[in-house]
Protein backbone atom coordinates (compact mmCIF):
# COMPACT_ATOMS: atom_id res chain seq x y z
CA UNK A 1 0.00 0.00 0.00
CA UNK A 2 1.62 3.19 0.62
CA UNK A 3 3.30 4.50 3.94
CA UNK A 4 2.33 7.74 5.80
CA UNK A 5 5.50 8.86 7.59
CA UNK A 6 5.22 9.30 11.46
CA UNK A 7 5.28 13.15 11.66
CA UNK A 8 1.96 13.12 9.60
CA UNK A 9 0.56 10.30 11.44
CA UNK A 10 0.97 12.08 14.55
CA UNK A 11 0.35 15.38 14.01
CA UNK A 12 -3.14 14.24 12.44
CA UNK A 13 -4.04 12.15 15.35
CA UNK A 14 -3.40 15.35 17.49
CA UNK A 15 -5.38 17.46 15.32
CA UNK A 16 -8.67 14.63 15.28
CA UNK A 17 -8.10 14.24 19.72
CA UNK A 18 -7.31 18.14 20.26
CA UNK A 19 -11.53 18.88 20.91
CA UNK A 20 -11.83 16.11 23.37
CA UNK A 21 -8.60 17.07 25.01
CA UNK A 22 -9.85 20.74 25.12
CA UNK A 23 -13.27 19.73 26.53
CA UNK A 24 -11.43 17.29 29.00
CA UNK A 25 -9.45 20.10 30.27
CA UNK A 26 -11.67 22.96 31.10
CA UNK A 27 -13.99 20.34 33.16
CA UNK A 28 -17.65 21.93 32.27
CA UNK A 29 -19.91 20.98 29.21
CA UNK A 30 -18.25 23.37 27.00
CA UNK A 31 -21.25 25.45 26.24
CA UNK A 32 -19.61 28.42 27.69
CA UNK A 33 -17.37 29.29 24.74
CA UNK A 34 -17.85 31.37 21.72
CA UNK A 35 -20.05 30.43 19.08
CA UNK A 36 -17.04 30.77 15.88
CA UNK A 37 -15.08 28.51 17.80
CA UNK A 38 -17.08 25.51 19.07
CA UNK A 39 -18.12 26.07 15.07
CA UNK A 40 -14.99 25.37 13.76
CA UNK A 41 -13.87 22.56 16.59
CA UNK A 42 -17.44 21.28 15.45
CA UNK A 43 -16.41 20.93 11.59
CA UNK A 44 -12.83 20.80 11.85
CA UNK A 45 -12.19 17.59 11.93
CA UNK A 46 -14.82 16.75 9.59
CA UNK A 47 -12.85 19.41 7.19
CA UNK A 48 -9.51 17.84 7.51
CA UNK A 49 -10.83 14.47 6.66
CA UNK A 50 -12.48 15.69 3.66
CA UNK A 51 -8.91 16.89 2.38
CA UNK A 52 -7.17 13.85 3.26
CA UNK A 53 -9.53 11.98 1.33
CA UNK A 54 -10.00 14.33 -1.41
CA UNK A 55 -5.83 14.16 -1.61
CA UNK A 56 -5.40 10.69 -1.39
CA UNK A 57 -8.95 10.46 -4.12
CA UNK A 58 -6.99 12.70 -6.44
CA UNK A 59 -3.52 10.80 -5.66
CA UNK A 60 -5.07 7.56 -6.86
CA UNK A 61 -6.27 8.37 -9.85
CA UNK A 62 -3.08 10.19 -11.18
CA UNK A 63 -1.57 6.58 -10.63
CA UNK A 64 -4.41 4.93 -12.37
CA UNK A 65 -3.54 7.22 -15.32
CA UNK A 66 0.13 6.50 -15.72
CA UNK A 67 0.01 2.55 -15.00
CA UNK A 68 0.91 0.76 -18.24
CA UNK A 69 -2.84 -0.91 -18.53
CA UNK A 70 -4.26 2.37 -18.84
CA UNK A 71 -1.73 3.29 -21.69
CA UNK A 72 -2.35 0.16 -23.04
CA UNK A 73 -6.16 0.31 -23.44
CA UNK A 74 -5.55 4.11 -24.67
CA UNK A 75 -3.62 2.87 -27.53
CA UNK A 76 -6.03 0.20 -28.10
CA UNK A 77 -8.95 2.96 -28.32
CA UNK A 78 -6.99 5.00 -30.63
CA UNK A 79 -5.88 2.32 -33.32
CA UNK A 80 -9.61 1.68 -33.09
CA UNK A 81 -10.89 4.62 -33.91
CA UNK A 82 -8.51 5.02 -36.81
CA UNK A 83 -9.38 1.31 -38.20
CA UNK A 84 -13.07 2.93 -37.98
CA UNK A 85 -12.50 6.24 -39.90
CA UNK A 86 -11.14 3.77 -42.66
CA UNK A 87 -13.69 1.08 -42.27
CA UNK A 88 -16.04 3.98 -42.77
CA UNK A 89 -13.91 5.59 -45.77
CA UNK A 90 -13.79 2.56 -47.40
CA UNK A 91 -17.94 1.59 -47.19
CA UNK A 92 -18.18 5.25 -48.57
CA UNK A 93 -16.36 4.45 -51.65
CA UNK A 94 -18.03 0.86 -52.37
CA UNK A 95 -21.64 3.16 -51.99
CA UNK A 96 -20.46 5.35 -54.87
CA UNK A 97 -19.23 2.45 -56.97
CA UNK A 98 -22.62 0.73 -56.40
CA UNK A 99 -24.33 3.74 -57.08
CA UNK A 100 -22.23 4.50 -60.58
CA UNK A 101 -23.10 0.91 -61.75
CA UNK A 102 -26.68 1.42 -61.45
CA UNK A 103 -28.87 1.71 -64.41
């Protein structure tokens, strides 16, 4: 698979435990703080998660694009589409040979 070095691994579990540890801390319900910031310990996480995954989404299919099966079946569409632009020429000209040999 792929390896996430420590530093990362440990500064995101810090960063997904902070709110708890801040809650823990003060000892009351946490109701007493501002609004903006129980707001953004609220969707924080929930942020930071969506840009792991949207990195690690966009980091796997930039991979997918360069393996050599992908290449492969590229190449495969585009010899097929030029074998089709002559299959097509070449009905084209047996329609107006047909059509010059009619009476």
């Amino acid at each position: 698979m792929f390896k996430i070095p420590r530093s990362f691994m440990t500064v995101g579990f810090g960063l997904l435990v902070a709110p708890i540890a801040a809650l823990a801390e003060t000892n009351d319900d946490g109701s007493s703080g501002h609004k903006l910031s129980d707001l953004l310990w609220g969707i924080g996480p929930f942020l930071v998660l969506g840009v792991l995954f949207w990195f690690f989404f966009i980091r796997q299919i930039r991979k997918q694009q360069t393996s050599p099966l992908v290449k492969r079946q590229q190449e495969y569409l585009t010899r097929h589409e030029q074998h089709m632009e002559r299959m097509e020429q070449l009905h084209e000209r047996i329609a107006k040979a047909l059509e010059k040999d009619k009476p």
